[in-house]
Protein backbone atom coordinates (compact mmCIF):
# COMPACT_ATOMS: atom_id res chain seq x y z
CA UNK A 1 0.00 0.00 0.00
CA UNK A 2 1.78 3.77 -0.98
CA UNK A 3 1.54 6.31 1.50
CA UNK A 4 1.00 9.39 0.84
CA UNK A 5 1.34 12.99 2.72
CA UNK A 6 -1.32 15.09 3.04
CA UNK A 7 -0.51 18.78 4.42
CA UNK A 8 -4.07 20.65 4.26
CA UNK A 9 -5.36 22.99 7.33
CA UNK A 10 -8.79 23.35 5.45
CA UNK A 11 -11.28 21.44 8.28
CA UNK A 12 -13.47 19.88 5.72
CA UNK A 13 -11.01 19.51 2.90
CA UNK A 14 -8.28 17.95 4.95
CA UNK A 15 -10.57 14.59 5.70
CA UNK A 16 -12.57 14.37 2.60
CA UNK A 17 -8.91 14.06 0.94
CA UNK A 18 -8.11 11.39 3.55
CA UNK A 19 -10.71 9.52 3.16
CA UNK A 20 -11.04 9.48 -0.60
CA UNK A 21 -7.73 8.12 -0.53
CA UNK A 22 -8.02 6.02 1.95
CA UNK A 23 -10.92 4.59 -0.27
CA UNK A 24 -8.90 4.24 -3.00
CA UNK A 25 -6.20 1.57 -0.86
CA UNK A 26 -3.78 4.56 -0.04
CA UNK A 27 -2.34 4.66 3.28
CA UNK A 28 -2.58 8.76 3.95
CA UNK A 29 -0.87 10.62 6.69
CA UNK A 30 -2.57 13.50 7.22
CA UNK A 31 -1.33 17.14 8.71
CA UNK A 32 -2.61 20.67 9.03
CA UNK A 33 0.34 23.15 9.70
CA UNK A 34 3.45 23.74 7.48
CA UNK A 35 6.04 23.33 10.15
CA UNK A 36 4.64 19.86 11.16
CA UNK A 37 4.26 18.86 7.19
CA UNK A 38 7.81 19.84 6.61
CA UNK A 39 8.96 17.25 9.57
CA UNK A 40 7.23 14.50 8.12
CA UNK A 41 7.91 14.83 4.56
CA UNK A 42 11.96 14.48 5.77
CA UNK A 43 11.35 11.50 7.24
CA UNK A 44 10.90 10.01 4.09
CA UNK A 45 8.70 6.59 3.70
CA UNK A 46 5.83 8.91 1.59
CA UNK A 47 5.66 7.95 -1.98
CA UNK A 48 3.87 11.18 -2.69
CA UNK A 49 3.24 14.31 -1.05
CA UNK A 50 0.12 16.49 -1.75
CA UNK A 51 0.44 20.19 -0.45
CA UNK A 52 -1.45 23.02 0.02
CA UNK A 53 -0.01 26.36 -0.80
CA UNK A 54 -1.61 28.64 2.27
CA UNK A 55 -0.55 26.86 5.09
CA UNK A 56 0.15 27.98 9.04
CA UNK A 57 3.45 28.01 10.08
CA UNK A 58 5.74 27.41 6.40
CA UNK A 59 3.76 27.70 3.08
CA UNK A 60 3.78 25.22 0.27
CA UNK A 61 6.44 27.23 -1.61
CA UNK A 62 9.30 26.72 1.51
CA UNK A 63 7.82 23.32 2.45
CA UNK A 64 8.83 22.26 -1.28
CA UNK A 65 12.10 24.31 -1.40
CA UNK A 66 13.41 23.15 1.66
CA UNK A 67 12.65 19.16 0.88
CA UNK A 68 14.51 19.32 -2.77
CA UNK A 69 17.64 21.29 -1.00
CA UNK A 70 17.74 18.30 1.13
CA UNK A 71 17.39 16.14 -1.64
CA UNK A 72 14.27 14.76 -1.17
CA UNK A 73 13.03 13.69 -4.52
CA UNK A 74 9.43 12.52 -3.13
CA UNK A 75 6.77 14.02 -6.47
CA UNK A 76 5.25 16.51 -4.85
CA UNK A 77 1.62 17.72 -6.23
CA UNK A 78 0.83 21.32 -4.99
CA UNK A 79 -3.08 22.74 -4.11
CA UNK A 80 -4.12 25.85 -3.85
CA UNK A 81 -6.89 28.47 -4.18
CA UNK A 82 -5.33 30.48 -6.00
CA UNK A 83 -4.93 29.79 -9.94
CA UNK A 84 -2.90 31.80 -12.29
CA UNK A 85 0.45 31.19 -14.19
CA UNK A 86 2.62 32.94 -11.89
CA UNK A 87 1.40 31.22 -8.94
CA UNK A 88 1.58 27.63 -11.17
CA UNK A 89 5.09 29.18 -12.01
CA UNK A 90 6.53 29.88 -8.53
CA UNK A 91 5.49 26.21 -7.20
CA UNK A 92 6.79 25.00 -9.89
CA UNK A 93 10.17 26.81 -9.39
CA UNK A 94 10.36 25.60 -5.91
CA UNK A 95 10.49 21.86 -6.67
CA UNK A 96 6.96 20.87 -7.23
CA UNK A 97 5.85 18.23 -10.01
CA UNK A 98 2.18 18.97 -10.48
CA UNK A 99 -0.14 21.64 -9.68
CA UNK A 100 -3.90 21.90 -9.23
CA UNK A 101 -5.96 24.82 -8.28
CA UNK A 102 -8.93 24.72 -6.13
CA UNK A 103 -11.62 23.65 -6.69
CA UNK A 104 -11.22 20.23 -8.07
CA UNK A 105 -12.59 16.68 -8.84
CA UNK A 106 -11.32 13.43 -7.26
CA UNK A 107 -11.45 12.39 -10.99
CA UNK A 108 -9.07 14.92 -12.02
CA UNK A 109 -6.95 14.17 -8.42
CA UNK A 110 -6.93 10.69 -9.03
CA UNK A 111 -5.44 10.65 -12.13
CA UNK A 112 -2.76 13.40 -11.61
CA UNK A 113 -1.48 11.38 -8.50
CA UNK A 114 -2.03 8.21 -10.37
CA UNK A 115 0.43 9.62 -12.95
CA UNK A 116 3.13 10.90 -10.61
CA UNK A 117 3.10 7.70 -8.78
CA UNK A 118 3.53 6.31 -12.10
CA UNK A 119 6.33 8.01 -13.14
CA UNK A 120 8.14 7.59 -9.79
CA UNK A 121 7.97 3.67 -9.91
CA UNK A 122 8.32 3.21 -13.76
CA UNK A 123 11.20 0.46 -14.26
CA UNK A 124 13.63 1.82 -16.86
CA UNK A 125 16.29 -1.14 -16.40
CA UNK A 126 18.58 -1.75 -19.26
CA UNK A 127 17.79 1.49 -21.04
CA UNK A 128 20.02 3.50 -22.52
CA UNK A 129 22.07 6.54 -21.30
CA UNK A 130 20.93 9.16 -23.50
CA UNK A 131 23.76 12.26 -24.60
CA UNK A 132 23.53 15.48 -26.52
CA UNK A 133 26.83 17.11 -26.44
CA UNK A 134 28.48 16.72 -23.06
CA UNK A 135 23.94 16.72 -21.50
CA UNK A 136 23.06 13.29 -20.50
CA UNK A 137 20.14 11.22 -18.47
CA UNK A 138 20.10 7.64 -17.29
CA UNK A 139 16.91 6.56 -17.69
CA UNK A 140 17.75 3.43 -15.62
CA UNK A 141 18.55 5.51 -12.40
CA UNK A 142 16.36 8.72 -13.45
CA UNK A 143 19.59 10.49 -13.52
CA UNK A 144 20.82 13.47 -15.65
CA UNK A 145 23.50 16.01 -15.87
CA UNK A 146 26.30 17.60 -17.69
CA UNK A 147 29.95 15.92 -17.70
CA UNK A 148 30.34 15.22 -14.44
CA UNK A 149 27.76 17.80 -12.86
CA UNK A 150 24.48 16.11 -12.11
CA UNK A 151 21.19 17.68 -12.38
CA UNK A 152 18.54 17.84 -9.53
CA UNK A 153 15.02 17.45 -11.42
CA UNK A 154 11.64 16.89 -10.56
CA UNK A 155 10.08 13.73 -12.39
CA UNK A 156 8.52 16.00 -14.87
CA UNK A 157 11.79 17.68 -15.70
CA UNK A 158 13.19 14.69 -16.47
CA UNK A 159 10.67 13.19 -18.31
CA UNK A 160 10.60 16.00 -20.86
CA UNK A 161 14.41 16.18 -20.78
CA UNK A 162 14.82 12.36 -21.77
CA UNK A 163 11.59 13.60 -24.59
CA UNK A 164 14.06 16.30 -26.39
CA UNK A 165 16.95 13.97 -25.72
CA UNK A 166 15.09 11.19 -27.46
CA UNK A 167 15.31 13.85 -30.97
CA UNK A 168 18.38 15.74 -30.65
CA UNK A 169 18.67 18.73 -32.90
CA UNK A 170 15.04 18.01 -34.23
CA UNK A 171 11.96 20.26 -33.05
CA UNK A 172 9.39 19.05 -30.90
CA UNK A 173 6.09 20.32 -30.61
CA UNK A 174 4.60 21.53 -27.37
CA UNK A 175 1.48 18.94 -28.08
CA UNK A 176 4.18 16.23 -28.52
CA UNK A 177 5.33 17.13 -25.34
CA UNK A 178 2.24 17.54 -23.34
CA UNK A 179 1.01 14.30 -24.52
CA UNK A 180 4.13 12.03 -23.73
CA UNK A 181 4.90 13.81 -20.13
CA UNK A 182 1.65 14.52 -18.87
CA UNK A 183 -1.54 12.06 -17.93
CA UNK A 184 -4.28 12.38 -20.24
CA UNK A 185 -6.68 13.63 -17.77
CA UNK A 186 -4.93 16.92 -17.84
CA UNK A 187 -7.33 19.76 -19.48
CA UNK A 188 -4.96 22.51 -19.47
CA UNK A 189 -3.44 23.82 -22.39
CA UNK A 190 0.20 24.06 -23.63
CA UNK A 191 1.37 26.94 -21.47
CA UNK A 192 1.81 24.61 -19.12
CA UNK A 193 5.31 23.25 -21.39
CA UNK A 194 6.34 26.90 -21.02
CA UNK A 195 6.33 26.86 -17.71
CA UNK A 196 8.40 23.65 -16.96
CA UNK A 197 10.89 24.20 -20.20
CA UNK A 198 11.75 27.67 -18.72
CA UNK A 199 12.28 25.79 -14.89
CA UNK A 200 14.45 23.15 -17.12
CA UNK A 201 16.63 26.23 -18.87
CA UNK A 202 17.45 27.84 -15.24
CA UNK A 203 19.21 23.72 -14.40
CA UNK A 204 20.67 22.58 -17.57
CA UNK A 205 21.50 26.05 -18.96
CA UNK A 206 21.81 29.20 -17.05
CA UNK A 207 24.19 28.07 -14.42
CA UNK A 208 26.46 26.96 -17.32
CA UNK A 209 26.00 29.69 -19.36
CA UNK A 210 24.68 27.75 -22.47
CA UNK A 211 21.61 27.53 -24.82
CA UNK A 212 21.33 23.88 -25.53
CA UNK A 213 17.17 24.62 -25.51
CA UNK A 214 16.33 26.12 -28.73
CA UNK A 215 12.85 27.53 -29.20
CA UNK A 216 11.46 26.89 -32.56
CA UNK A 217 8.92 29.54 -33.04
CA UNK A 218 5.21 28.71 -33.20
CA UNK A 219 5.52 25.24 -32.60
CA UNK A 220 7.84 24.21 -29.60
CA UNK A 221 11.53 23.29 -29.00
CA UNK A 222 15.25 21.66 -30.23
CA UNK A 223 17.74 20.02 -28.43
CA UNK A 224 20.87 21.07 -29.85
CA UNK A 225 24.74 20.00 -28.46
CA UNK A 226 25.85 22.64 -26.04
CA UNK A 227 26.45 26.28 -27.11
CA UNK A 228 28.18 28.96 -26.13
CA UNK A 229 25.88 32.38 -25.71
């Protein structure tokens, strides 16, 4: 049975979350404060983590930062009431692998943390090592990096990583990429492949000072070998 973390202070949201889950054969841990969510999500032994944003104590955004800087790789799917790009954008910059604003549908829930689980248990033994340039992912270990210098990416990251890897100096749509990285519940429209290519560019790219994600114009993105600016 997976367990998963629940940190939601909302009274009547809190337990209707539990106990859908629970419903659906998940063991759920359930919290209401930021400070106590943080503790629990170090101790590890969650294989996902759902997260409200507006929390007592730490909000979502420094729950989330603070588990990846301790390298905690536990998916992470973030709620909140609020719903806009920027806020999808900040959780997303913190660490966080899905996002879904308030209100919602255990359909929709279901499937998102259906996917994440998914994609954090997917066996990928005796696959290859995948290179552009001196940029490389393991899909056996979920690994990535450059040379020597490995990458810290959420699941999603690395998923469409591995999906421009896969066609190296050919462009790939934004459909293409929303339909082999994300579950096919998801309603939301491309913008969402904006957000997580630009989180990707500020790992791969900016801290080495290199363009190796092209943006083809009007239709999505290359993979080309690393480039000087």
């Amino acid at each position: 049975m997976e367990g998963i973390l629940v940190v939601e202070d909302d009274p009547q949201l809190g337990p209707a979350l539990r106990r859908g889950l629970t419903a659906e054969g998940y063991r759920v841990e359930l919290v209401r404060d930021g400070t106590t969510g943080l503790e629990r999500a170090l101790t590890g032994g969650h294989a996902l983590i759902v997260l409200d944003i507006m929390l007592p104590g730490l909000n979502g955004y420094r729950i989330c930062s603070a588990l990846r800087a301790a390298g905690l790789d536990t998916p992470v799917l973030m709620l909140t009431a609020k719903d806009g790009e920027y806020d999808e954008a900040e959780g997303l910059d913190t660490g966080a692998d899905d996002y879904l604003a308030k209100p919602f549908s255990s359909v929709v829930l279901l499937a998102r943390l259906r996917a994440l689980l998914r994609r954090g248990t997917t066996a990928t033994s005796g696959q290859p090592v995948l290179r552009v340039g001196d940029l490389w992912a393991d899909l056996a270990s979920r690994r990535a990096g450059r040379g020597a210098v490995e990458f810290a990416l959420t699941p999603k990251e690395f998923a469409i990583l591995t999906c421009l890897l896969h066609s190296p100096d050919c462009p790939v749509s934004k459909e293409a990429i929303l339909d082999e990285v994300w579950d096919p519940a998801y309603t939301g429209g491309t913008a969402i492949v904006e957000v997580y290519i630009s989180a990707l560019r500020k790992k791969i790219d900016a801290p080495f000072a290199t363009r190796s994600i092209e943006t083809v114009r009007g239709y999505g993105y290359r993979l080309t070998p690393r480039e000087q600016p």
